[in-house]
N, C-alpha and C. Protein backbone atom coordinates (compact mmCIF):
# COMPACT_ATOMS: atom_id res chain seq x y z
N UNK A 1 4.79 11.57 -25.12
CA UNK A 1 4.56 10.57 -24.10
C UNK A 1 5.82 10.30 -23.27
N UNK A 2 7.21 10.29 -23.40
CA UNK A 2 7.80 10.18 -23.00
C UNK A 2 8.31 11.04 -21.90
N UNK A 3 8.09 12.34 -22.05
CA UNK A 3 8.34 12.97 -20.77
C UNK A 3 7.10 13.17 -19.68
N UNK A 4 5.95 12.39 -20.46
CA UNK A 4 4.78 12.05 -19.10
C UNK A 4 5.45 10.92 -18.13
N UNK A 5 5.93 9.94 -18.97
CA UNK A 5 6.86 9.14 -18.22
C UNK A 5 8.12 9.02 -17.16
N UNK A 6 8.36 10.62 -17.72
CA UNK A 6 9.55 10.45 -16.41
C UNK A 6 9.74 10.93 -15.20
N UNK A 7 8.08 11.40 -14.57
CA UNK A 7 7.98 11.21 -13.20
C UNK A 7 7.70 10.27 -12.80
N UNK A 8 6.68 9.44 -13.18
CA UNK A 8 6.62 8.08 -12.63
C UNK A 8 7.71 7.41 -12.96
N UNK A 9 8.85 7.33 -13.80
CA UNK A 9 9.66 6.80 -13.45
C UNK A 9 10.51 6.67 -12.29
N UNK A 10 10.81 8.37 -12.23
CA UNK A 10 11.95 8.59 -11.40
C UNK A 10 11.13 8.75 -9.54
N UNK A 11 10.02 8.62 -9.75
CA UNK A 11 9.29 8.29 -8.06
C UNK A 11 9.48 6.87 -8.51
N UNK A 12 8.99 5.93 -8.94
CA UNK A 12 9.62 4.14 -8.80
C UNK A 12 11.14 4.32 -8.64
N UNK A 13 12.12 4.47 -8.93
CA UNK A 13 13.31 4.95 -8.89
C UNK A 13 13.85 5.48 -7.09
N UNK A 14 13.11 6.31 -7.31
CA UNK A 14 13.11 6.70 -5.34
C UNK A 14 11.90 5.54 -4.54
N UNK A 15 11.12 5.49 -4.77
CA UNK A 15 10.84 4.11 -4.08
C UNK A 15 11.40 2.55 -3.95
N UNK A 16 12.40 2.44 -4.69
CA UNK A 16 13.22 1.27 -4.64
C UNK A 16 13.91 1.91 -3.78
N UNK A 17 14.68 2.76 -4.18
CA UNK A 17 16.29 3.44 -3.08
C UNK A 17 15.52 3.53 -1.94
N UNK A 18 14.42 4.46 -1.38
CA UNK A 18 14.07 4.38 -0.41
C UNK A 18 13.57 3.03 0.82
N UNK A 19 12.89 2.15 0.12
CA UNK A 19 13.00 1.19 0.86
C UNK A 19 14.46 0.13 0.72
N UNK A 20 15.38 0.02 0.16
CA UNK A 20 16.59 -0.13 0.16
C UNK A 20 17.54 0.11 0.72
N UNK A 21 17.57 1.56 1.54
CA UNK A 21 18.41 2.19 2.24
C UNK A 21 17.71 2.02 3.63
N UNK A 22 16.55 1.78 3.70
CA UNK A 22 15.52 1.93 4.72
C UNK A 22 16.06 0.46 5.82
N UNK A 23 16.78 -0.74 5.11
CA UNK A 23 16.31 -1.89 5.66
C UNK A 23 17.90 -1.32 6.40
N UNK A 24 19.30 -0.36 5.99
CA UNK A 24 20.23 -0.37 6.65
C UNK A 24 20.30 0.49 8.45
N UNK A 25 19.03 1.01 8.55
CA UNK A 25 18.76 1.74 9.73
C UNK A 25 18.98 0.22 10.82
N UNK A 26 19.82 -0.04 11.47
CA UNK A 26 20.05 -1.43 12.54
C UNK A 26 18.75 -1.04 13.48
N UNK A 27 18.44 0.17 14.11
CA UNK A 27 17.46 0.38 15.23
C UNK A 27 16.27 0.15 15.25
N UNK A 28 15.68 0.25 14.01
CA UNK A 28 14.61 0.21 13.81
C UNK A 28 14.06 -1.25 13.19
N UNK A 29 15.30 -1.75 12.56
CA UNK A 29 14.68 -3.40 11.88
C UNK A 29 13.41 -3.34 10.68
N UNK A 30 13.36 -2.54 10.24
CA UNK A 30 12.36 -2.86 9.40
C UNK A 30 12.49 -4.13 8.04
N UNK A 31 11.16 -4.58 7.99
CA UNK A 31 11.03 -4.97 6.74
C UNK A 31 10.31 -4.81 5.50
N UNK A 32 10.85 -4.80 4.38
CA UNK A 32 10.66 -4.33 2.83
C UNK A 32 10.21 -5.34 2.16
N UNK A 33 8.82 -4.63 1.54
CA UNK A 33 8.56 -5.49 0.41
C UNK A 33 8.37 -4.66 -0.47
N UNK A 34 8.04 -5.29 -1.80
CA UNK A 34 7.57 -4.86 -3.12
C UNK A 34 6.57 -5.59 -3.65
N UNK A 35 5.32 -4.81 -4.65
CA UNK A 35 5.04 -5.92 -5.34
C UNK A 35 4.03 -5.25 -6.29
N UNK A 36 2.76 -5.94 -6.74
CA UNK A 36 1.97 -5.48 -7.86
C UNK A 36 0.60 -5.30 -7.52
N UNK A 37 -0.17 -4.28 -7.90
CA UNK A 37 -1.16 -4.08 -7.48
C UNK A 37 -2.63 -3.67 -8.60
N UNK A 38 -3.71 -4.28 -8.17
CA UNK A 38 -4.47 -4.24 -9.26
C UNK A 38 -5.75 -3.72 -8.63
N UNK A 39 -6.57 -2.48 -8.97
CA UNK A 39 -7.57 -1.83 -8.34
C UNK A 39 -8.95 -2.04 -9.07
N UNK A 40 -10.03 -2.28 -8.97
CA UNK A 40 -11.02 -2.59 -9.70
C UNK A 40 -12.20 -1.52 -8.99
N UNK A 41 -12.38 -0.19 -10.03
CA UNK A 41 -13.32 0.58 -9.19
C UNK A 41 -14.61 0.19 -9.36
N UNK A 42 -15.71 0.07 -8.01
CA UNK A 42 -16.46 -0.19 -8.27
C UNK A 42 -17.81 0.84 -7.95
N UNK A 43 -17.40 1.87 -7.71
CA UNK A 43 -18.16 3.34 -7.39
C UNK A 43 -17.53 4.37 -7.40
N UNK A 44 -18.29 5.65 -8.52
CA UNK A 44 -19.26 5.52 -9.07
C UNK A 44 -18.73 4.69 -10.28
N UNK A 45 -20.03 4.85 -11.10
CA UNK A 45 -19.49 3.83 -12.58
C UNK A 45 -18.43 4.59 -13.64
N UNK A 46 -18.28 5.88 -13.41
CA UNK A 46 -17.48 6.72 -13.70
C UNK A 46 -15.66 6.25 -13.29
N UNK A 47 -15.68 5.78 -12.42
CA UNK A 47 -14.57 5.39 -11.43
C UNK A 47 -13.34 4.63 -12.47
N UNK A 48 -12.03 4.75 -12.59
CA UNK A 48 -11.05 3.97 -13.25
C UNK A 48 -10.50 2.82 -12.68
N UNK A 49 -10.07 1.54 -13.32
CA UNK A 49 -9.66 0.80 -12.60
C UNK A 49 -8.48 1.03 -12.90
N UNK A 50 -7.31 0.71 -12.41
CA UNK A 50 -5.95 0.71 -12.34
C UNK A 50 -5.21 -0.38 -11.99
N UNK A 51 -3.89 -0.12 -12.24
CA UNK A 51 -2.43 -1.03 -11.95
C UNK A 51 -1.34 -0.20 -11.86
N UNK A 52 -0.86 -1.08 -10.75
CA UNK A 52 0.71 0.02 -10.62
C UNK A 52 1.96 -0.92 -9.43
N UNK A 53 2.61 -0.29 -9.15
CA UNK A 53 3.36 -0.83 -8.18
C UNK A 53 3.53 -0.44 -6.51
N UNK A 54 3.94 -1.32 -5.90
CA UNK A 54 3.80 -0.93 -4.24
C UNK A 54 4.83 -1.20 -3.51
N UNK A 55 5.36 -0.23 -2.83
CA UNK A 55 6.21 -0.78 -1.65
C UNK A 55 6.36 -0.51 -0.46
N UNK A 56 6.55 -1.05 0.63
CA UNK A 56 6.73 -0.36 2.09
C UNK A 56 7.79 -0.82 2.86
N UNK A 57 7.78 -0.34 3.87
CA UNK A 57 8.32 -0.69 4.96
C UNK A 57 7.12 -1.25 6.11
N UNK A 58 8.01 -2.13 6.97
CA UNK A 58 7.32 -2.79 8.27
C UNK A 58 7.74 -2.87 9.05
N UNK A 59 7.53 -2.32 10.22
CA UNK A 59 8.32 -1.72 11.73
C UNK A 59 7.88 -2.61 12.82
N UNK A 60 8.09 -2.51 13.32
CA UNK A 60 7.50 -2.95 14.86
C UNK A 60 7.19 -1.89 15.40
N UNK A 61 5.65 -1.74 15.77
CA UNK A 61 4.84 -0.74 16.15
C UNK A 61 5.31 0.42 17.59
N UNK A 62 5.95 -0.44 18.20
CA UNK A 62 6.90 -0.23 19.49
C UNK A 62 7.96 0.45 19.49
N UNK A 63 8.44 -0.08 18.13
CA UNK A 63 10.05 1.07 17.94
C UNK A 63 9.82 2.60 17.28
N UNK A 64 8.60 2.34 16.72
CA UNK A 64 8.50 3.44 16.02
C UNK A 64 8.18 4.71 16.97
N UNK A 65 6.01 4.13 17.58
CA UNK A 65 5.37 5.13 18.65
C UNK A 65 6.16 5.01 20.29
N UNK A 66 6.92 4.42 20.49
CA UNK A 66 7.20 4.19 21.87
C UNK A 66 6.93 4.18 22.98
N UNK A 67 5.89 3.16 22.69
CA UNK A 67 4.89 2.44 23.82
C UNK A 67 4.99 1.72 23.67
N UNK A 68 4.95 0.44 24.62
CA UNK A 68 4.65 -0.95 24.36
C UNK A 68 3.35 -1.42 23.15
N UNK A 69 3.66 -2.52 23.06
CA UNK A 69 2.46 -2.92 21.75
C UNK A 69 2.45 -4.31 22.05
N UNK A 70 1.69 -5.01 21.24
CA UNK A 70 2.22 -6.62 21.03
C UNK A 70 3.29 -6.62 20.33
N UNK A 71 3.48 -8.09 20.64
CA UNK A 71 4.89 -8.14 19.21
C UNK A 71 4.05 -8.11 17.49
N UNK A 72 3.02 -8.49 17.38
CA UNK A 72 2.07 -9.26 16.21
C UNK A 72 1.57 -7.92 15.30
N UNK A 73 1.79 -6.25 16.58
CA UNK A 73 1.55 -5.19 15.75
C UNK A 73 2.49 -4.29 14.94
N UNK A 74 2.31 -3.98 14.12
CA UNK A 74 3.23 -3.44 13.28
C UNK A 74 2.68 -2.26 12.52
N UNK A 75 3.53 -1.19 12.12
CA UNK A 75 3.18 -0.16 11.82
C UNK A 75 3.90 0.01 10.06
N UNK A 76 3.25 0.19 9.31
CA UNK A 76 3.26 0.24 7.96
C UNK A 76 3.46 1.28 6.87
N UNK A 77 4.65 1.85 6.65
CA UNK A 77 4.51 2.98 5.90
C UNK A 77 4.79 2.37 4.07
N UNK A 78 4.03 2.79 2.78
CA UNK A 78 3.97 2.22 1.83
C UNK A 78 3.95 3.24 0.67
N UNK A 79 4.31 3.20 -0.66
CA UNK A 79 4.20 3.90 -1.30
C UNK A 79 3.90 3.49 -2.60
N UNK A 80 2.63 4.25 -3.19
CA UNK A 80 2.32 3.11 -4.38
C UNK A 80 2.45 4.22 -5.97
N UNK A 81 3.09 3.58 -6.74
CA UNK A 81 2.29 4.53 -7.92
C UNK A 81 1.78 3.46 -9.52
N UNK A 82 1.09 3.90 -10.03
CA UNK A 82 0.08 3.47 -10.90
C UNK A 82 -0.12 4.40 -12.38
N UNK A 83 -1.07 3.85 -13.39
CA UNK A 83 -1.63 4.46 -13.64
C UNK A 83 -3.41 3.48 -13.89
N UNK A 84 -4.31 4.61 -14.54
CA UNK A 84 -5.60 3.89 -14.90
C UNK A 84 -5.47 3.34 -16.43
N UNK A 85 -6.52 2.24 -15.91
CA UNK A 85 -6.56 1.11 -17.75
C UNK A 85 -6.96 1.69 -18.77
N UNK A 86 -8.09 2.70 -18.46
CA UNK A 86 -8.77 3.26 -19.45
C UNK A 86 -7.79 4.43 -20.15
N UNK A 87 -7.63 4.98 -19.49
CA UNK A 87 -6.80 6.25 -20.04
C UNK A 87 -5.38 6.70 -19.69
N UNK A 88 -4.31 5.51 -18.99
CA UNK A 88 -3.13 5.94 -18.91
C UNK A 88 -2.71 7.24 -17.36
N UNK A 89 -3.89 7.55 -16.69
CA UNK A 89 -3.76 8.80 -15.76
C UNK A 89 -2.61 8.13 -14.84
N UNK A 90 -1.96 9.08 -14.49
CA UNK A 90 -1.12 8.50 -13.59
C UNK A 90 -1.96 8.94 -12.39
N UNK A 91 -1.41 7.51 -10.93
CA UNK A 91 -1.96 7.63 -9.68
C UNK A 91 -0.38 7.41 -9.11
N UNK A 92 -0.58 8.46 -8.15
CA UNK A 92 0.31 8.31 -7.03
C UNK A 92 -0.34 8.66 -5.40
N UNK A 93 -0.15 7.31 -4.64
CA UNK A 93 -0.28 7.50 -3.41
C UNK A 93 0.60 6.85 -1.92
N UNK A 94 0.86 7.46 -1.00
CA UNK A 94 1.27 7.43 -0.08
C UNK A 94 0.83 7.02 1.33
N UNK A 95 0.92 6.12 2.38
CA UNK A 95 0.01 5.96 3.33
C UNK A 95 0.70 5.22 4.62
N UNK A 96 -0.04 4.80 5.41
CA UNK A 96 0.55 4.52 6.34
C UNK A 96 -0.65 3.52 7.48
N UNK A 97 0.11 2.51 7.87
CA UNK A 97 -0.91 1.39 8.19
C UNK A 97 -0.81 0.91 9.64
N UNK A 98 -1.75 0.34 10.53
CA UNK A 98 -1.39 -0.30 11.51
C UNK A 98 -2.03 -1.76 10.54
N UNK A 99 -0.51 -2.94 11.09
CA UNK A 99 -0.70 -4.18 10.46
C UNK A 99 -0.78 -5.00 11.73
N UNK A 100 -2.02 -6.01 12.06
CA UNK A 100 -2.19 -7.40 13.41
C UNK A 100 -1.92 -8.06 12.65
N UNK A 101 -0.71 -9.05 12.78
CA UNK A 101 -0.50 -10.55 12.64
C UNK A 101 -1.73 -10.92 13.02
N UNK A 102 -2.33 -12.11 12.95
CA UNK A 102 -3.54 -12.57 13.51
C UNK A 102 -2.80 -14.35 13.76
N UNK A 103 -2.19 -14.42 14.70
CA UNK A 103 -1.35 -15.56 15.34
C UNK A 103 -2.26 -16.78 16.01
N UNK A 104 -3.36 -16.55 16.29
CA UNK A 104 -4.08 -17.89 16.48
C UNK A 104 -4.34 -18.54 15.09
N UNK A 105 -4.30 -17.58 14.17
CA UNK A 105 -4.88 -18.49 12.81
C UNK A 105 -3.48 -18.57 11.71
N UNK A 106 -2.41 -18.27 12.33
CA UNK A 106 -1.24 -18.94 11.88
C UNK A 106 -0.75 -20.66 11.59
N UNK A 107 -0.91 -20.75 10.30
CA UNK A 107 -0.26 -22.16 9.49
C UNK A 107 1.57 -22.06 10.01
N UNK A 108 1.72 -23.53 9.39
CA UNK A 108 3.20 -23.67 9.12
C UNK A 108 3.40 -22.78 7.81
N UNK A 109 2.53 -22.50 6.80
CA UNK A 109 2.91 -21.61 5.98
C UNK A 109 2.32 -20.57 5.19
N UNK A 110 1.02 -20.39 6.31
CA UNK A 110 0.45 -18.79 6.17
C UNK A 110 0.57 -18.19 7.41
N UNK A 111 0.74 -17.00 7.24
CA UNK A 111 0.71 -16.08 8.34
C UNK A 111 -0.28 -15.12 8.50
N UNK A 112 -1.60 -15.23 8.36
CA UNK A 112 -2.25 -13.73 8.44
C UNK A 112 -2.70 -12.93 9.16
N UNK A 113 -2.86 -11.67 8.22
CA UNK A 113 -3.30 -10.40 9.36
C UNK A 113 -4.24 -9.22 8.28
N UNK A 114 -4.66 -8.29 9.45
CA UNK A 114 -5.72 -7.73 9.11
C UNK A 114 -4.60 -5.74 8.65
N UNK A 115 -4.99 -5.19 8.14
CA UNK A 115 -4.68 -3.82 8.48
C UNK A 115 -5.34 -2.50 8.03
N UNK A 116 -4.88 -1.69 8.43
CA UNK A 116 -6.20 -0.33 7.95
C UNK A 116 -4.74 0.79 8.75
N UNK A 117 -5.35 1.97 7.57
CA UNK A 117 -4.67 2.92 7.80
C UNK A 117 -5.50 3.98 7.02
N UNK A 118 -4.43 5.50 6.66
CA UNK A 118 -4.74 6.45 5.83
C UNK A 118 -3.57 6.56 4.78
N UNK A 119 -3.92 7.41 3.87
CA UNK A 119 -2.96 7.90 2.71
C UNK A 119 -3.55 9.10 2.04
N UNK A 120 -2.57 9.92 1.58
CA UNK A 120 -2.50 10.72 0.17
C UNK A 120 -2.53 10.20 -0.80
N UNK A 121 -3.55 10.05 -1.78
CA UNK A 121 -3.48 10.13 -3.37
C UNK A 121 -3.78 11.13 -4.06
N UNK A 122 -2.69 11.10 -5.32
CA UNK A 122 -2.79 11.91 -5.79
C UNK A 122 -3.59 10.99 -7.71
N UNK A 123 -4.50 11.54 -8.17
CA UNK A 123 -4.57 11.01 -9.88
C UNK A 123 -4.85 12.26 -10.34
N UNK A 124 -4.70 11.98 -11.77
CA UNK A 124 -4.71 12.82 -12.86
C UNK A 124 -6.10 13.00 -13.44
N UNK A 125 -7.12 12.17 -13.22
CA UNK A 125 -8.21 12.25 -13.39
C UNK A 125 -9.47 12.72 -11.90
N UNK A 126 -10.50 12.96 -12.63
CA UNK A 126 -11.47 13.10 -11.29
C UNK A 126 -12.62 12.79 -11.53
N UNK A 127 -13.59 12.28 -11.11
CA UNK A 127 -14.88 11.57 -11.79
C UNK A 127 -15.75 12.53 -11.49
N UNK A 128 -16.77 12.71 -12.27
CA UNK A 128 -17.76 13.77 -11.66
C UNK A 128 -18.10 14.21 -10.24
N UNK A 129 -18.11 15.48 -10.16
CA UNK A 129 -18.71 15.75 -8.77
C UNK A 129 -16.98 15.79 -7.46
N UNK A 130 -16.31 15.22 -8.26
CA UNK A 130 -15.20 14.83 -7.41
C UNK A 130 -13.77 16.11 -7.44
N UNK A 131 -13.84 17.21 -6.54
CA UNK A 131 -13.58 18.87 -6.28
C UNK A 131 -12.07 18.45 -6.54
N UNK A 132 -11.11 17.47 -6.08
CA UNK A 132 -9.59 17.76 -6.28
C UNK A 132 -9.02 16.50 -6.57
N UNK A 133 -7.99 16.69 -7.49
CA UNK A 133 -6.76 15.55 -8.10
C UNK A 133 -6.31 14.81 -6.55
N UNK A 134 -6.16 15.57 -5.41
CA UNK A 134 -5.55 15.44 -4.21
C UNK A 134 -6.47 14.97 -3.06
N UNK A 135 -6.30 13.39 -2.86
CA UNK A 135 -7.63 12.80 -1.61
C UNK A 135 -6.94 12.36 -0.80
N UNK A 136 -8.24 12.22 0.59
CA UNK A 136 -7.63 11.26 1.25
C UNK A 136 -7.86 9.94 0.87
N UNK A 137 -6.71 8.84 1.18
CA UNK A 137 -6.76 7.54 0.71
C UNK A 137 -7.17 6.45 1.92
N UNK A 138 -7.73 6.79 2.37
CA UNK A 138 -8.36 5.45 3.38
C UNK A 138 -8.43 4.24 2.85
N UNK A 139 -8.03 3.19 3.75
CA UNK A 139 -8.04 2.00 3.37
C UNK A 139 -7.93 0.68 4.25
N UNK A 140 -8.57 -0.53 4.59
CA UNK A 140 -8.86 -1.73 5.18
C UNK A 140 -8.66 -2.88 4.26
N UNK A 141 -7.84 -4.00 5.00
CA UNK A 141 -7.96 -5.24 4.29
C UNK A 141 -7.54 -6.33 5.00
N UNK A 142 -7.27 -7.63 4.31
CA UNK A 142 -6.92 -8.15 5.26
C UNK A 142 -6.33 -9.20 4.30
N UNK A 143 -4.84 -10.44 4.42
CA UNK A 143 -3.78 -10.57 3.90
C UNK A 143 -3.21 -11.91 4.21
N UNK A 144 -2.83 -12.77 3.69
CA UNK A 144 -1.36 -13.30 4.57
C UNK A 144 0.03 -13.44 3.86
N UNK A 145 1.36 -13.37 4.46
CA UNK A 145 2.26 -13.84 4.18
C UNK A 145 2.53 -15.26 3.62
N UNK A 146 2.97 -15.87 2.64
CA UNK A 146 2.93 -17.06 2.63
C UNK A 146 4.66 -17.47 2.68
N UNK A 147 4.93 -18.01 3.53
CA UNK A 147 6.56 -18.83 3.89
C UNK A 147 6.65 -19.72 2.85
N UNK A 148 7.93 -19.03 2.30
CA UNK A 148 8.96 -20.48 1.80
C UNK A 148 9.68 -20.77 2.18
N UNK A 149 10.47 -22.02 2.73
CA UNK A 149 11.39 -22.00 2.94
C UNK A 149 12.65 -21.58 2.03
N UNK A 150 13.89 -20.63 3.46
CA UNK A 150 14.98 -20.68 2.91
C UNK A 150 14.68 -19.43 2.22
N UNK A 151 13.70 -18.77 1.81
CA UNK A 151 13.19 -17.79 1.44
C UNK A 151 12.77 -16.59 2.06
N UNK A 152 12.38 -15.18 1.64
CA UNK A 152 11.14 -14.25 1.98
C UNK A 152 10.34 -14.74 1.52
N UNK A 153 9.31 -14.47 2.52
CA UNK A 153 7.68 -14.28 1.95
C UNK A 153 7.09 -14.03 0.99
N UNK A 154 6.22 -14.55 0.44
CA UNK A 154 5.73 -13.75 -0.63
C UNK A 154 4.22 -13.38 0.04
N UNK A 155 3.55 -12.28 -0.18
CA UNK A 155 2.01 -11.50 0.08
C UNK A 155 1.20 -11.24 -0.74
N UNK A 156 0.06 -11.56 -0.32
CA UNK A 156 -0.98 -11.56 -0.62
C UNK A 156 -2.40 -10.78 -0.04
N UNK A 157 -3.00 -9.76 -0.48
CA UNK A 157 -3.80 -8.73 0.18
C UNK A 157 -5.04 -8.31 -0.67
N UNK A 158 -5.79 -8.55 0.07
CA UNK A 158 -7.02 -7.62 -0.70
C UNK A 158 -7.60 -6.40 0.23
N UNK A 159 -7.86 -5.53 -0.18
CA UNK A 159 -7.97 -4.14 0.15
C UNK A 159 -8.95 -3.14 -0.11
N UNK A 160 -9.94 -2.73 0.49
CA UNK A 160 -10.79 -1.64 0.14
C UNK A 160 -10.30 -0.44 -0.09
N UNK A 161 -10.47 0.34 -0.73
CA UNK A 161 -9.66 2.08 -1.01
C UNK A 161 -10.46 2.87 -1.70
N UNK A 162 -10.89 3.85 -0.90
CA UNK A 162 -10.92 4.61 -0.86
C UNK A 162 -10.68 6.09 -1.40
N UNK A 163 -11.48 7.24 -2.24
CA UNK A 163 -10.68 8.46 -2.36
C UNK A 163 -11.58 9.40 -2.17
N UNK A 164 -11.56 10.45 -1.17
CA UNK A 164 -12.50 11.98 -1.46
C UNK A 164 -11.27 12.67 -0.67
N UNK A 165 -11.90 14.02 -0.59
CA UNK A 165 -11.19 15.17 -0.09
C UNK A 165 -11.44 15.52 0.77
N UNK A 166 -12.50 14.79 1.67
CA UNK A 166 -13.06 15.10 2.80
C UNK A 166 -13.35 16.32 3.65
N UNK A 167 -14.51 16.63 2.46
CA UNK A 167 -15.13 18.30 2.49
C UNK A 167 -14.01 19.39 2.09
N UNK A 168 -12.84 19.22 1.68
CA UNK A 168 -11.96 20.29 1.83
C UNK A 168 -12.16 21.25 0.44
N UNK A 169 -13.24 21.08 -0.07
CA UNK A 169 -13.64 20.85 -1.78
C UNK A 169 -15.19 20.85 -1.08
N UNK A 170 -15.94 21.85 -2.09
CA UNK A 170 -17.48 21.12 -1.95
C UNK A 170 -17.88 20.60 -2.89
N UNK A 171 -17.16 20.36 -3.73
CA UNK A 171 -17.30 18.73 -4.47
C UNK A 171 -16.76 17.88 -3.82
N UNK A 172 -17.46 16.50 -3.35
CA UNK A 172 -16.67 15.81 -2.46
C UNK A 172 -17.24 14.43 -3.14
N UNK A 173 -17.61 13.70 -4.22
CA UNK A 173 -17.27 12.76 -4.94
C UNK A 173 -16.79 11.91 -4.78
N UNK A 174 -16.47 10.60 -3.70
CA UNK A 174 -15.50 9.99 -3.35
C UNK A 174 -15.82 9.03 -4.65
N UNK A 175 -14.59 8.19 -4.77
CA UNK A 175 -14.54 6.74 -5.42
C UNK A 175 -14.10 5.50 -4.65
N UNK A 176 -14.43 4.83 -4.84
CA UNK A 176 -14.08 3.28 -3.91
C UNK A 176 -13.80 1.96 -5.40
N UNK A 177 -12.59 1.43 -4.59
CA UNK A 177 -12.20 0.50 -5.35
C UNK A 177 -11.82 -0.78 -4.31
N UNK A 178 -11.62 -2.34 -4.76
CA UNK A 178 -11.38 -3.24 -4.38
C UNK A 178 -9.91 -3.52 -5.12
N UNK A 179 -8.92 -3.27 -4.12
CA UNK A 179 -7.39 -3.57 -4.76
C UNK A 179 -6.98 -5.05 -4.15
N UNK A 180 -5.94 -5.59 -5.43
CA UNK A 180 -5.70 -7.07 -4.60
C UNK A 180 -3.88 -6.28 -5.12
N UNK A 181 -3.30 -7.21 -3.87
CA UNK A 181 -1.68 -6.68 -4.10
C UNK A 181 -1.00 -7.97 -3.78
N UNK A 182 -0.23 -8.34 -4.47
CA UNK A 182 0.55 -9.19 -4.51
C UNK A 182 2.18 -9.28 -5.29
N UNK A 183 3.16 -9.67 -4.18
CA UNK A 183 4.77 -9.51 -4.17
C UNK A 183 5.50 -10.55 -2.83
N UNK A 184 6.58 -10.06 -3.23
CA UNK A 184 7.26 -10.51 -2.10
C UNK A 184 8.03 -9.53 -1.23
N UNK A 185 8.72 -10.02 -0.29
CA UNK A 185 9.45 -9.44 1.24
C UNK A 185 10.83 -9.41 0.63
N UNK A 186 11.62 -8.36 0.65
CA UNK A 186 12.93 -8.62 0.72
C UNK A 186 13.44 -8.76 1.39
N UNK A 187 12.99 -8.74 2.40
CA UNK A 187 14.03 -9.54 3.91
C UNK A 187 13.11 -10.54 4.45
N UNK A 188 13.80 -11.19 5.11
CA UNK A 188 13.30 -12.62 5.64
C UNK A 188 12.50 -12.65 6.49
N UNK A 189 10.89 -12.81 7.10
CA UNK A 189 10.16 -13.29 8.29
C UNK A 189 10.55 -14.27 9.09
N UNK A 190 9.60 -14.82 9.73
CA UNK A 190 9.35 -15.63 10.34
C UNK A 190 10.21 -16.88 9.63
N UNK A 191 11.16 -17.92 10.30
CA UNK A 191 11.65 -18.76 9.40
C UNK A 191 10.46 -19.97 9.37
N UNK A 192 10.20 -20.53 8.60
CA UNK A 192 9.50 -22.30 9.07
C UNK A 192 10.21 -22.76 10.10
């Protein structure tokens, strides 16, 4: 068991450094969070639920594609890894998000927003019918930041996700799960 362990170690390991080194780029400004994530599959019944960890970066949509945007859009790159409850499989996935502040329905100390993107996952398991370890990870949800003062944020998200291979396999088997993620910002938002 122990040397099953030391890839997922050493990818958590590069996902800290990476968003760590990420916040010293001055041009781009991004912000870093981390946090915990809990997946509850609910198709097929075959499907694993899981836990694991998450982190990204958060850009301003503008600096990245270079076009104008709103200020409220933001572009999301994240990296999660896991394993399942039932059997220990390790999950690793990768993705990338457009995030809307949603600013009319901004509190003094929620902030929320909606986002959807794609990803790579990779698990160790495959549920019937389901052709490769390797899917696409589609995914929608919607979130808010909650302000402390004097503080980062801490987040809060619930999330649809997604996995098939999208025909690339003619087993194409998808699974769908309801993930909730919750952490905090290591750099500072919006102040109160």
């Amino acid at each position: 068991m122990g040397g099953r362990l030391l890839f997922p170690v050493l990818c958590l390991v590069l996902l800290v450094a990476t968003v760590a080194g990420a916040q010293d780029i001055p041009s781009l400004k991004p912000r870093a969070g981390i946090g915990a994530m809990a997946g509850l599959a609910y198709d097929p019944k075959s499907a694993r639920d899981f836990v694991g960890v998450n982190a990204f970066l958060l850009f301003d949509y503008d600096r990245i594609w270079g076009h104008p945007a709103p200020d409220s859009l933001k572009f999301k790159t994240e990296l999660s890894i896991g394993s399942s409850l039932e059997t220990e499989d390790l999950i690793l996935s990768a993705g990338i998000e457009a995030l809307l502040y949603l600013d009319k329905l901004e509190t003094q100390r929620f902030r929320p927003y909606v986002e959807a993107g794609i990803g790579i996952a990779y698990t160790d398991y495959k549920v019937d019918g389901q052709g490769s370890n390797l899917n696409f990870n589609p995914r929608a949800g919607i979130g808010t930041e909650i302000k402390i003062k004097g503080n980062p944020p801490i987040f809060c998200c619930l999330r649809l996700w997604h996995l098939s291979n999208a025909n690339l396999h003619s087993d194409n088997r998808g699974s769908n799960a309801v993930v909730l993620l919750i952490g905090r910002y290591l750099t500072p938002g919006n102040p109160l």
